[in-house]
N, C-alpha and C. Protein backbone atom coordinates (compact mmCIF):
# COMPACT_ATOMS: atom_id res chain seq x y z
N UNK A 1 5.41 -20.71 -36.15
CA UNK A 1 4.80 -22.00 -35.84
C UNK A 1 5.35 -22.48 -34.50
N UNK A 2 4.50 -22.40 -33.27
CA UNK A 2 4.59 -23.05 -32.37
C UNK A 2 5.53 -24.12 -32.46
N UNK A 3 6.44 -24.93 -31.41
CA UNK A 3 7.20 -26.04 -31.42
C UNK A 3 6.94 -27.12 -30.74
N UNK A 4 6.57 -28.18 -31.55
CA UNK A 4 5.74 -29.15 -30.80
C UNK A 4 6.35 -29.80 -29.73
N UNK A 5 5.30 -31.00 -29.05
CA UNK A 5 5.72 -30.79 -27.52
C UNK A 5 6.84 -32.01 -27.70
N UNK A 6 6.81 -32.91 -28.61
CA UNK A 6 8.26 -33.39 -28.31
C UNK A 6 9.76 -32.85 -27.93
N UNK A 7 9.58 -31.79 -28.89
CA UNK A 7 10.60 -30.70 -29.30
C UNK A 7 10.48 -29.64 -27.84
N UNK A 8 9.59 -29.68 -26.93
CA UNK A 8 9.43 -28.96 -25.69
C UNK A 8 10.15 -30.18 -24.92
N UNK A 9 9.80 -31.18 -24.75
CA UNK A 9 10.05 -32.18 -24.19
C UNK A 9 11.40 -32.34 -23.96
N UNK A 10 12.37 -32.44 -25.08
CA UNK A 10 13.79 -32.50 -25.01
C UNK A 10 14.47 -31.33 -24.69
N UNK A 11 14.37 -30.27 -25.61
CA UNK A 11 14.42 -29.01 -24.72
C UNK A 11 14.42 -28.93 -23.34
N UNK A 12 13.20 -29.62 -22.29
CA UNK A 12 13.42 -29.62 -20.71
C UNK A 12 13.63 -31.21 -20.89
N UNK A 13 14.50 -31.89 -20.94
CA UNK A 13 14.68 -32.64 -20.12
C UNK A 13 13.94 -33.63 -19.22
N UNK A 14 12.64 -33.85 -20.24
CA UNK A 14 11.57 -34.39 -19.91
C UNK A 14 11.18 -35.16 -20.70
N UNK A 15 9.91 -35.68 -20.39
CA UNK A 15 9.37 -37.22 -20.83
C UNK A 15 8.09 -36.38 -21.73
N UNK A 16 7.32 -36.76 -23.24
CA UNK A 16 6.36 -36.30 -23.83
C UNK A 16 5.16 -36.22 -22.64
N UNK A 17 5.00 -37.59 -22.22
CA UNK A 17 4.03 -37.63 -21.17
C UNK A 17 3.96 -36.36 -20.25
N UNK A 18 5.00 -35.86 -19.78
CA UNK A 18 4.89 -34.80 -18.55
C UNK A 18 4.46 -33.80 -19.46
N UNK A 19 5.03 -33.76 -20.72
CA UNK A 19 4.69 -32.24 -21.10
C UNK A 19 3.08 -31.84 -21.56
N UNK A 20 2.34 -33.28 -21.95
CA UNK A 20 1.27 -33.67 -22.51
C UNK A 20 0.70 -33.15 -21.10
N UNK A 21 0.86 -34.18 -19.84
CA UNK A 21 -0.23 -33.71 -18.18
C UNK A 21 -0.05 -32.28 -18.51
N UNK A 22 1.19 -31.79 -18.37
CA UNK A 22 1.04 -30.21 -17.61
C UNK A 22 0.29 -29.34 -18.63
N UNK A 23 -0.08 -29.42 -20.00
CA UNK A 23 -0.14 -28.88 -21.04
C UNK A 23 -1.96 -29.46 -20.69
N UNK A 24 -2.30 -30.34 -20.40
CA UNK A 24 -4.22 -30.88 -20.12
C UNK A 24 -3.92 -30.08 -18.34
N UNK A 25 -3.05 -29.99 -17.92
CA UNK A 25 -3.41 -29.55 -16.59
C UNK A 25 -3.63 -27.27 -16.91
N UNK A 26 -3.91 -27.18 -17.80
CA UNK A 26 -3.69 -25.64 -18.12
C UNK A 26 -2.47 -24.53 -18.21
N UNK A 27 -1.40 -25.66 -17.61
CA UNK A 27 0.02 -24.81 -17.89
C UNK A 27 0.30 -24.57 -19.23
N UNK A 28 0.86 -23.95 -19.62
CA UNK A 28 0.99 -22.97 -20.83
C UNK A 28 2.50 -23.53 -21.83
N UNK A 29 2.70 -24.35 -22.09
CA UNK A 29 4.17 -25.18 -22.49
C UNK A 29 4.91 -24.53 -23.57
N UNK A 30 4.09 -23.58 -23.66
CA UNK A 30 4.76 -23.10 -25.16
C UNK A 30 5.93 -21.60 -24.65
N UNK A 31 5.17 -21.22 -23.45
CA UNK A 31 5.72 -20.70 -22.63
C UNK A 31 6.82 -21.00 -21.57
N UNK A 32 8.08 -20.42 -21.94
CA UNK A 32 9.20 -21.03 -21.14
C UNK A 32 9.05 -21.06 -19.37
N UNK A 33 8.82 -19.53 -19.31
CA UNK A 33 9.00 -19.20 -17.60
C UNK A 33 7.80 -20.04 -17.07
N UNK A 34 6.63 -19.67 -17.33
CA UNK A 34 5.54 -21.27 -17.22
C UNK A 34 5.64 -22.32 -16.97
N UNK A 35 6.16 -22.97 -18.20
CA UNK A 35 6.34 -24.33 -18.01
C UNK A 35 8.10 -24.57 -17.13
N UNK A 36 9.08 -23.92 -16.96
CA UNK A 36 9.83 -24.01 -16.10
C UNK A 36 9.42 -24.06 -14.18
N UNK A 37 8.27 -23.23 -13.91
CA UNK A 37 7.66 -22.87 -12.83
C UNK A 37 6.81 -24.34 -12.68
N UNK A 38 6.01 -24.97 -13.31
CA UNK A 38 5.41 -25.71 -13.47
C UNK A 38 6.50 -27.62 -12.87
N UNK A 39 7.47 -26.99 -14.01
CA UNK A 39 8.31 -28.31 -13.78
C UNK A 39 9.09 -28.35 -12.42
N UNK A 40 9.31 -27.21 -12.20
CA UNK A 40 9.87 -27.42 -10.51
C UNK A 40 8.90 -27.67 -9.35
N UNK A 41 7.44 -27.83 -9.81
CA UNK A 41 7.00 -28.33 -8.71
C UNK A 41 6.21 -29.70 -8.84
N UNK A 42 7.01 -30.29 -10.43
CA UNK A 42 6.84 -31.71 -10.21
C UNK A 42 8.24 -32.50 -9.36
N UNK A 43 7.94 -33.70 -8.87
CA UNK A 43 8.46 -34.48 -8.16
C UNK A 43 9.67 -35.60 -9.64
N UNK A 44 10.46 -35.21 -9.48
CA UNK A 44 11.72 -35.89 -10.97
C UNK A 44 11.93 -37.16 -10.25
N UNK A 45 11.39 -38.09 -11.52
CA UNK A 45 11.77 -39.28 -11.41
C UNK A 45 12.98 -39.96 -12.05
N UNK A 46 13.51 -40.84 -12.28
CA UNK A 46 14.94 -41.25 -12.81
C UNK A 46 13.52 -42.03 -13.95
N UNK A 47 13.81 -41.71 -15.34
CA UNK A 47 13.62 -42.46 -16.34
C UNK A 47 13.80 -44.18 -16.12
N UNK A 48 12.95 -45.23 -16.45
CA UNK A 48 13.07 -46.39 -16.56
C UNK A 48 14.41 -46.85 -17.03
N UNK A 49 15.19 -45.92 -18.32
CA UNK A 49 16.27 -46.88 -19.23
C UNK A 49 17.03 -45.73 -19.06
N UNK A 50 17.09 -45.07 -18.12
CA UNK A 50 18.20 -44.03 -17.85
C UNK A 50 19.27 -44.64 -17.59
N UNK A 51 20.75 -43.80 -18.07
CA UNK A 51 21.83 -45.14 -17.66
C UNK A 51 22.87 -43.83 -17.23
N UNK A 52 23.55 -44.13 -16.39
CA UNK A 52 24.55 -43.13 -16.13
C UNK A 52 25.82 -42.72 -17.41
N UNK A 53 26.61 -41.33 -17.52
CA UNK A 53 27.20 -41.44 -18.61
C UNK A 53 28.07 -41.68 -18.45
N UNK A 54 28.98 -41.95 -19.22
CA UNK A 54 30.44 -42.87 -18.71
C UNK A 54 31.17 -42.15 -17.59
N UNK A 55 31.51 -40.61 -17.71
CA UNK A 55 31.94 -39.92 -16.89
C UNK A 55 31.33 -40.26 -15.10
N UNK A 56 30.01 -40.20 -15.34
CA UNK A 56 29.55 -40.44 -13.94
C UNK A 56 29.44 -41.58 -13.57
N UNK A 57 29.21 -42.78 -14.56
CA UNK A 57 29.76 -44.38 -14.27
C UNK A 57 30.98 -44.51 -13.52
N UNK A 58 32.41 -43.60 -13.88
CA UNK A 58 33.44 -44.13 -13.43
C UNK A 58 33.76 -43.09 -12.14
N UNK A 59 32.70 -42.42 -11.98
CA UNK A 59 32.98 -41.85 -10.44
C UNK A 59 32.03 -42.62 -9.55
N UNK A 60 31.28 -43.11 -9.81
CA UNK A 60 30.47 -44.17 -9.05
C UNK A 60 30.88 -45.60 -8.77
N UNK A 61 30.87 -46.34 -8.11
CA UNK A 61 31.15 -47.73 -8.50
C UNK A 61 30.34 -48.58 -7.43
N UNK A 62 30.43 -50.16 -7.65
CA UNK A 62 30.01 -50.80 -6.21
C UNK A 62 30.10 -50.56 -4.93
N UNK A 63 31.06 -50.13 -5.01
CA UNK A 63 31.83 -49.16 -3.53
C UNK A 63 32.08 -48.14 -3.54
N UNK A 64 30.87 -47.63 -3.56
CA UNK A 64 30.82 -45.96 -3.70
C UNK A 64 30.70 -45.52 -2.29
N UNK A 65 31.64 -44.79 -1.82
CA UNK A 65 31.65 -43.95 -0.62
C UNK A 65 30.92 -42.90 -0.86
N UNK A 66 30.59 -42.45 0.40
CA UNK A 66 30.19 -40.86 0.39
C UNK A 66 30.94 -39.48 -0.10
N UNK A 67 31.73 -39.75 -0.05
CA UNK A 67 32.82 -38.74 -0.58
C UNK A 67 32.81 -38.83 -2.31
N UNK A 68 32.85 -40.10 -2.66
CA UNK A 68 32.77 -40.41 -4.17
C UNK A 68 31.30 -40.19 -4.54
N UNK A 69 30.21 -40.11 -3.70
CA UNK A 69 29.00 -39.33 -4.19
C UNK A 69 28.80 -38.23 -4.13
N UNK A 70 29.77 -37.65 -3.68
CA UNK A 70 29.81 -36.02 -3.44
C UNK A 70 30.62 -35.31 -4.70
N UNK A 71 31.80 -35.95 -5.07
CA UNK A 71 32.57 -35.60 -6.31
C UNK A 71 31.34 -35.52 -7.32
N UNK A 72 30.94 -37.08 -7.53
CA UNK A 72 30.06 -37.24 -8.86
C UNK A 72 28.93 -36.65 -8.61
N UNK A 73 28.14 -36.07 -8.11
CA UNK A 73 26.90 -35.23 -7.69
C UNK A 73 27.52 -33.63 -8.20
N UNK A 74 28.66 -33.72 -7.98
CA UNK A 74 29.47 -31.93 -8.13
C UNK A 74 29.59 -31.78 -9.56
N UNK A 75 30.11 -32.79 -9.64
CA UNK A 75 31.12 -32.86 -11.56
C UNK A 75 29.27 -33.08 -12.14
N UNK A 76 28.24 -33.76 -11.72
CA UNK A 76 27.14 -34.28 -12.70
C UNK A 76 26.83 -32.94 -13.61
N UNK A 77 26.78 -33.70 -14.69
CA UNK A 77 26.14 -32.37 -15.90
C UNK A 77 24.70 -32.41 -16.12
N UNK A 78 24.32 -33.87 -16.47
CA UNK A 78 22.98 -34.13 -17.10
C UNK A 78 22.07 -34.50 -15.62
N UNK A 79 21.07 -34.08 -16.17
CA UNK A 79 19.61 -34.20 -15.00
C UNK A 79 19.68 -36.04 -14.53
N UNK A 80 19.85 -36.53 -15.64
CA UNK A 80 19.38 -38.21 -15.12
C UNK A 80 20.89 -38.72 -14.28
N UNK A 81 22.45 -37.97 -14.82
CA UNK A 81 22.83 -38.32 -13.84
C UNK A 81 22.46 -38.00 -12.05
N UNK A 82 21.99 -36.99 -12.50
CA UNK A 82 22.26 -36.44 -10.79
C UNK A 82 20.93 -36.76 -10.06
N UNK A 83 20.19 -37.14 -10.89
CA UNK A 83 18.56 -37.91 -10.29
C UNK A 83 19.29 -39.50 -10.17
N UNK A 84 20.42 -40.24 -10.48
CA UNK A 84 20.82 -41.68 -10.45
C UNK A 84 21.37 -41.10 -8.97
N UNK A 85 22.45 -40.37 -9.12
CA UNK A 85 23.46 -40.61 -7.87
C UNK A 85 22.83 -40.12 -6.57
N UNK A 86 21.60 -39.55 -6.79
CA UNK A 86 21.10 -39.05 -5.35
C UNK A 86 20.41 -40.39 -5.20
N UNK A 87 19.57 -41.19 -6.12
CA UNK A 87 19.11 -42.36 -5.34
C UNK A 87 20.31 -43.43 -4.96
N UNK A 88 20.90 -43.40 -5.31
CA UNK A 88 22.51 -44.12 -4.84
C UNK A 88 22.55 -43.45 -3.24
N UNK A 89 23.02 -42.37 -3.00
CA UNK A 89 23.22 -41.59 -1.88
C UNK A 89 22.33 -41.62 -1.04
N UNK A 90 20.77 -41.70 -1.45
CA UNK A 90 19.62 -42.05 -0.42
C UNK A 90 19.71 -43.63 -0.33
N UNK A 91 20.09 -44.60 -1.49
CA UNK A 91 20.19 -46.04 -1.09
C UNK A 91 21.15 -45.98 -0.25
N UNK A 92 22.79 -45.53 0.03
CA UNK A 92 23.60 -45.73 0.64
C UNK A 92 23.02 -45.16 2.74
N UNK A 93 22.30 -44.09 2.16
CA UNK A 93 22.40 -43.49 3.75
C UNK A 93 21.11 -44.50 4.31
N UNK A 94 20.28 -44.76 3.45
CA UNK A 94 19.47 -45.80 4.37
C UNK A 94 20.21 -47.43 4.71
N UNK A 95 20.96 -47.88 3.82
CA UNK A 95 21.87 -48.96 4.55
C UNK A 95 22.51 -48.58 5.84
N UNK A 96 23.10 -47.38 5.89
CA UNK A 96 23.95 -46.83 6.36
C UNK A 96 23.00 -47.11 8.24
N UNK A 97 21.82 -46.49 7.82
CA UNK A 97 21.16 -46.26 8.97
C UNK A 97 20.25 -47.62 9.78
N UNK A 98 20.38 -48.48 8.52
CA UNK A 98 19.71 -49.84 8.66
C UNK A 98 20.90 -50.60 9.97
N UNK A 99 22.50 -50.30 9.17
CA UNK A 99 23.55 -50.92 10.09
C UNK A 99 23.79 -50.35 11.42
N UNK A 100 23.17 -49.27 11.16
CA UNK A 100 23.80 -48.60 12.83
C UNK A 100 22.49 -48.86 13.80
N UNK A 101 21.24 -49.23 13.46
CA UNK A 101 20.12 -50.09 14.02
C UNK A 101 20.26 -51.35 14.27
N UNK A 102 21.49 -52.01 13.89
CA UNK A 102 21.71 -53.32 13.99
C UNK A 102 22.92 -53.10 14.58
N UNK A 103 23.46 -52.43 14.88
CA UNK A 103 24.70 -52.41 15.46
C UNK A 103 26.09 -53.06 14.75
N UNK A 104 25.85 -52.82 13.46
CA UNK A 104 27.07 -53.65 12.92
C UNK A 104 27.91 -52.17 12.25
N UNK A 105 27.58 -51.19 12.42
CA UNK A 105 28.02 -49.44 12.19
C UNK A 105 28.30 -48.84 13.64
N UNK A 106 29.50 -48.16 14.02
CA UNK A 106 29.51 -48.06 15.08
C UNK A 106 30.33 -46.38 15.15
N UNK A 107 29.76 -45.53 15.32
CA UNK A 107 30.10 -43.80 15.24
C UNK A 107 31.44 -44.09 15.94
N UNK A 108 32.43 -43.24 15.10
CA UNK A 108 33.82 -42.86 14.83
C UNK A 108 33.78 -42.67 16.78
N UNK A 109 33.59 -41.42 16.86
CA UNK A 109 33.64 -40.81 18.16
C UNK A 109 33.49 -42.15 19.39
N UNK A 110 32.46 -42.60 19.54
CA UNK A 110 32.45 -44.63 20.28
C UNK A 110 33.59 -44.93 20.12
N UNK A 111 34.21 -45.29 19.01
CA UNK A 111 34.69 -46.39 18.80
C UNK A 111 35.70 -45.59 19.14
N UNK A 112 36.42 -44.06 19.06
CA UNK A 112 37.51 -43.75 19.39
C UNK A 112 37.69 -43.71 20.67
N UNK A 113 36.73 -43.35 21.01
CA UNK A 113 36.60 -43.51 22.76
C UNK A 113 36.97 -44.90 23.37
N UNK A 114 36.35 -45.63 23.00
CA UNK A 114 36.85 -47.16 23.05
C UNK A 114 38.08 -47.33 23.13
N UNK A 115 38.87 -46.94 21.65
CA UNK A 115 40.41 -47.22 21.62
C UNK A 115 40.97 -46.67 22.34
N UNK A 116 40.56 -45.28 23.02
CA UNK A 116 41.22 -44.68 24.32
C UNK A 116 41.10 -45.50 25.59
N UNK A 117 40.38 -45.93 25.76
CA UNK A 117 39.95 -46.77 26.97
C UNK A 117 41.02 -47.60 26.82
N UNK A 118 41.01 -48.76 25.99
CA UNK A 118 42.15 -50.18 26.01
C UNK A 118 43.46 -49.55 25.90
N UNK A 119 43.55 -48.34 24.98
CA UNK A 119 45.38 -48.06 25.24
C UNK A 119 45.59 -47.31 26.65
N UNK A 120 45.02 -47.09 27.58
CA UNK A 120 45.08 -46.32 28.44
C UNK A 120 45.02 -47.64 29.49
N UNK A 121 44.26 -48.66 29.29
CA UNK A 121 44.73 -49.70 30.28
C UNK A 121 45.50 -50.34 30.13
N UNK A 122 46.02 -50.61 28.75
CA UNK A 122 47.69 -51.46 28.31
C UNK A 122 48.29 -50.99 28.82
N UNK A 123 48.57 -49.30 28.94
CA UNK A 123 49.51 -48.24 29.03
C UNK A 123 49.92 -48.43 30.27
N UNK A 124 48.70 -48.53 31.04
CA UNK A 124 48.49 -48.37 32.58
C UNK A 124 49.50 -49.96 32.92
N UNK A 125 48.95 -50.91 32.69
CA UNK A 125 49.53 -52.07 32.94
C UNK A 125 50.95 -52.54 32.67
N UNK A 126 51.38 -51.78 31.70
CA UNK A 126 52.76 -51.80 31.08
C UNK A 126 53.91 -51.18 32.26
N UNK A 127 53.22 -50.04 32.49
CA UNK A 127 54.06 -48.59 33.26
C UNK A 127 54.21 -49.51 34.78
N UNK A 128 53.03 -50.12 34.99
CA UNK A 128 53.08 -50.83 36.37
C UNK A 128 54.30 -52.01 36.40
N UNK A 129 54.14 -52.89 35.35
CA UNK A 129 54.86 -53.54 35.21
C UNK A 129 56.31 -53.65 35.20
N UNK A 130 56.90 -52.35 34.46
CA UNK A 130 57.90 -51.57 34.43
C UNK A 130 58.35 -51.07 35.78
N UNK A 131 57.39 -50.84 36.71
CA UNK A 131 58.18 -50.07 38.07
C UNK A 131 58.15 -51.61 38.74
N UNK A 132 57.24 -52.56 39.00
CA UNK A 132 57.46 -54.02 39.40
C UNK A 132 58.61 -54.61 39.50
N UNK A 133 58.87 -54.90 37.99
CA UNK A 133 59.71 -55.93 38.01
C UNK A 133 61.20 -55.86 38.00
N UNK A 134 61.66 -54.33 37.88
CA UNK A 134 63.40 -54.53 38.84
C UNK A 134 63.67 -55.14 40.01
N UNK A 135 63.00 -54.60 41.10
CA UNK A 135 62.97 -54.83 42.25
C UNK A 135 63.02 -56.93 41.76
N UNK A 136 61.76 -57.24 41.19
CA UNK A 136 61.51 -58.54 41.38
C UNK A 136 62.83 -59.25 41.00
N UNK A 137 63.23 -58.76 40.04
CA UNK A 137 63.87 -59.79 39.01
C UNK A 137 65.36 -59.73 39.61
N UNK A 138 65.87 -58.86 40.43
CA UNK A 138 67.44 -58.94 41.07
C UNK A 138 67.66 -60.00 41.75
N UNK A 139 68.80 -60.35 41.34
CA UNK A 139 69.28 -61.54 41.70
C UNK A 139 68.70 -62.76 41.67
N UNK A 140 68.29 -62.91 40.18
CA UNK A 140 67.59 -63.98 39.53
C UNK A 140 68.56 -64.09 38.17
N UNK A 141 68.43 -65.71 37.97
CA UNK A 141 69.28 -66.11 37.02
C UNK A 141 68.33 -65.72 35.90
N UNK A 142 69.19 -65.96 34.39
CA UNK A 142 68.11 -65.11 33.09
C UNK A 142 67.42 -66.22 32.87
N UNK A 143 66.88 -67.41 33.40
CA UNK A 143 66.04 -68.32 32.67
C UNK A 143 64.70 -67.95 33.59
N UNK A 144 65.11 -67.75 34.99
CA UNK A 144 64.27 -67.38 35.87
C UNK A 144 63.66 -66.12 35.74
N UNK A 145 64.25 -65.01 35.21
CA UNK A 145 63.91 -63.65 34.71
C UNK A 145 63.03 -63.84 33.71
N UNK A 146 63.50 -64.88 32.55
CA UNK A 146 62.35 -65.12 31.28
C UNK A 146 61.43 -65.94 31.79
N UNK A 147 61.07 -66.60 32.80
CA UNK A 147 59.96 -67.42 33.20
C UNK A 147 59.20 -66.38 33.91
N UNK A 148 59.97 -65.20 34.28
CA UNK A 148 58.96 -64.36 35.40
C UNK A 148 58.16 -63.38 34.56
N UNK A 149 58.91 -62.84 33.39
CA UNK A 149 58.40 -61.94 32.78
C UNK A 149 57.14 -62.27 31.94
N UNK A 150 57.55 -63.39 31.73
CA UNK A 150 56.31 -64.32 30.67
C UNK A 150 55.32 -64.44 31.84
N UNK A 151 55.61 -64.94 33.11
CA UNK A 151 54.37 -64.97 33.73
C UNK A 151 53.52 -64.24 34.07
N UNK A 152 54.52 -62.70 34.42
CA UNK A 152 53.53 -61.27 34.23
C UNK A 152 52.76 -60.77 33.54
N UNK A 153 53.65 -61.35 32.15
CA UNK A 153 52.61 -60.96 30.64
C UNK A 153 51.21 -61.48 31.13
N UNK A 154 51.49 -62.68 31.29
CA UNK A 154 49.91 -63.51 31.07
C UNK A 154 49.24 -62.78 32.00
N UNK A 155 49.89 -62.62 33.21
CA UNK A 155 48.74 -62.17 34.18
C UNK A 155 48.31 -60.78 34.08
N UNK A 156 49.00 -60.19 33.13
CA UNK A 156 48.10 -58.62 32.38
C UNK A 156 47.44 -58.76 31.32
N UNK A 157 47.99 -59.62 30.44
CA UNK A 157 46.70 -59.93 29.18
C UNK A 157 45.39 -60.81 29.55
N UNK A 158 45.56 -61.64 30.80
CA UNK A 158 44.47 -62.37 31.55
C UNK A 158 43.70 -60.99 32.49
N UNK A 159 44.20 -60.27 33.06
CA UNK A 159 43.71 -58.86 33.46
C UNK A 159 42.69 -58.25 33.00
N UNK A 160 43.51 -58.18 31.41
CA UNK A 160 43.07 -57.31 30.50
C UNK A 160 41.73 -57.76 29.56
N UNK A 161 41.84 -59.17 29.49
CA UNK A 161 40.48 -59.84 28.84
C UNK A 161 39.67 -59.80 29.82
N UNK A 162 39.99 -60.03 31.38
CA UNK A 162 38.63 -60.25 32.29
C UNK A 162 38.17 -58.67 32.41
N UNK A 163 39.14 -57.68 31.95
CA UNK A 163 38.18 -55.98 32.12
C UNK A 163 37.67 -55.81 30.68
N UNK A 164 37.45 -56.80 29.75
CA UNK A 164 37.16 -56.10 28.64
C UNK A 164 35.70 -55.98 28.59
N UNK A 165 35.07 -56.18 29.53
CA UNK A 165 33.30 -55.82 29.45
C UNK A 165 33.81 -54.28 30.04
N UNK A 166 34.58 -54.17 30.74
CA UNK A 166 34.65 -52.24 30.96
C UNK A 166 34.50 -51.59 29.55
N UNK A 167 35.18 -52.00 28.81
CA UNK A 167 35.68 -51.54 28.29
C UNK A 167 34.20 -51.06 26.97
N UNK A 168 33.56 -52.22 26.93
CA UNK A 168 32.14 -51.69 26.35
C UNK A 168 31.26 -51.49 27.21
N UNK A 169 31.13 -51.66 28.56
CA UNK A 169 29.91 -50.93 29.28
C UNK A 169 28.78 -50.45 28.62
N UNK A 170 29.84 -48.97 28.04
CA UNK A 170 28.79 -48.37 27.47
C UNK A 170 27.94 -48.21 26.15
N UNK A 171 27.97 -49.47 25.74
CA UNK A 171 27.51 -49.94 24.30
C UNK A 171 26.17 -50.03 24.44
N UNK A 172 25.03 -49.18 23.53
CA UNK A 172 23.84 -49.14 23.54
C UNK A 172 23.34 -50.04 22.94
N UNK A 173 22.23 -51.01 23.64
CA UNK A 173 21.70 -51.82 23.19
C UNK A 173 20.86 -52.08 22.30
């Protein structure tokens, strides 16, 4: 006795409905390699009341990184988890791509480049400062030495704010 299509249904990991179309569409359901061939070239939807299982609940969270969708996508056992965490992973990479269109995401490589830029002009300003102010400061009393040094500061951190459009130039608009 044939096994009815509920009993096909759970067996794949499917909804009665799909097995009912493919079964009026002439696919053969009773037949494994068939109806396996058949089901890979439907499009898998995440069930309405699908819920993640606890295991893949607690590798997921509000703040799910990419890395933590990569674990739980690896470890996933069941079909509805791994149909949840890829729409998670496609919700995350389209935020992802929404922020870097708005400019509030800014690629590692930029931004490191950036931080090279400002420590390389502190650096620069520091080293200058350093060969400066012996010469300046001889034969100056120490209140006069701490009034001079403080005044240098300012006039490199005042330097350093009026170059800070260098410093993004190259920020795409």
């Amino acid at each position: 006795m044939p096994r009815p299509h509920q009993q096909i249904a759970e067996d794949n990991g499917t909804t009665l409905a799909t097995i009912k179309e493919l079964s009026r569409d002439g696919v053969n359901v009773y037949n494994d390699d068939e109806l396996k061939t058949a089901m890979s070239k439907i499009r898998h939807r995440v069930k309405p009341d699908a819920k993640l299982s606890a295991s893949a609940a607690s590798a997921t969270s509000s703040s799910t990184t990419i890395e933590q969708l990569k674990a739980a996508a690896l470890s996933a056992t069941d079909l509805n988890d791994a149909k949840i965490i890829k729409e998670k992973a496609m919700a995350l990479q389209s935020l992802i791509k929404v922020e870097k269109e708005q400019a509030k995401l800014i690629p590692l490589a930029e931004v490191d480049e950036r931080d090279t830029k400002i420590a390389a002009a502190v650096k620069g300003a520091l080293m200058k400062l350093g060969n400066d102010q012996p010469p300046a400061l001889e034969g100056m009393t120490v209140i006069d030495i701490q009034k001079r040094i403080k005044k240098d500061f300012s006039i490199i951190l005042h330097d350093l704010a009026d170059a800070q459009s260098e410093f993004w130039k190259d920020k795409k608009s």
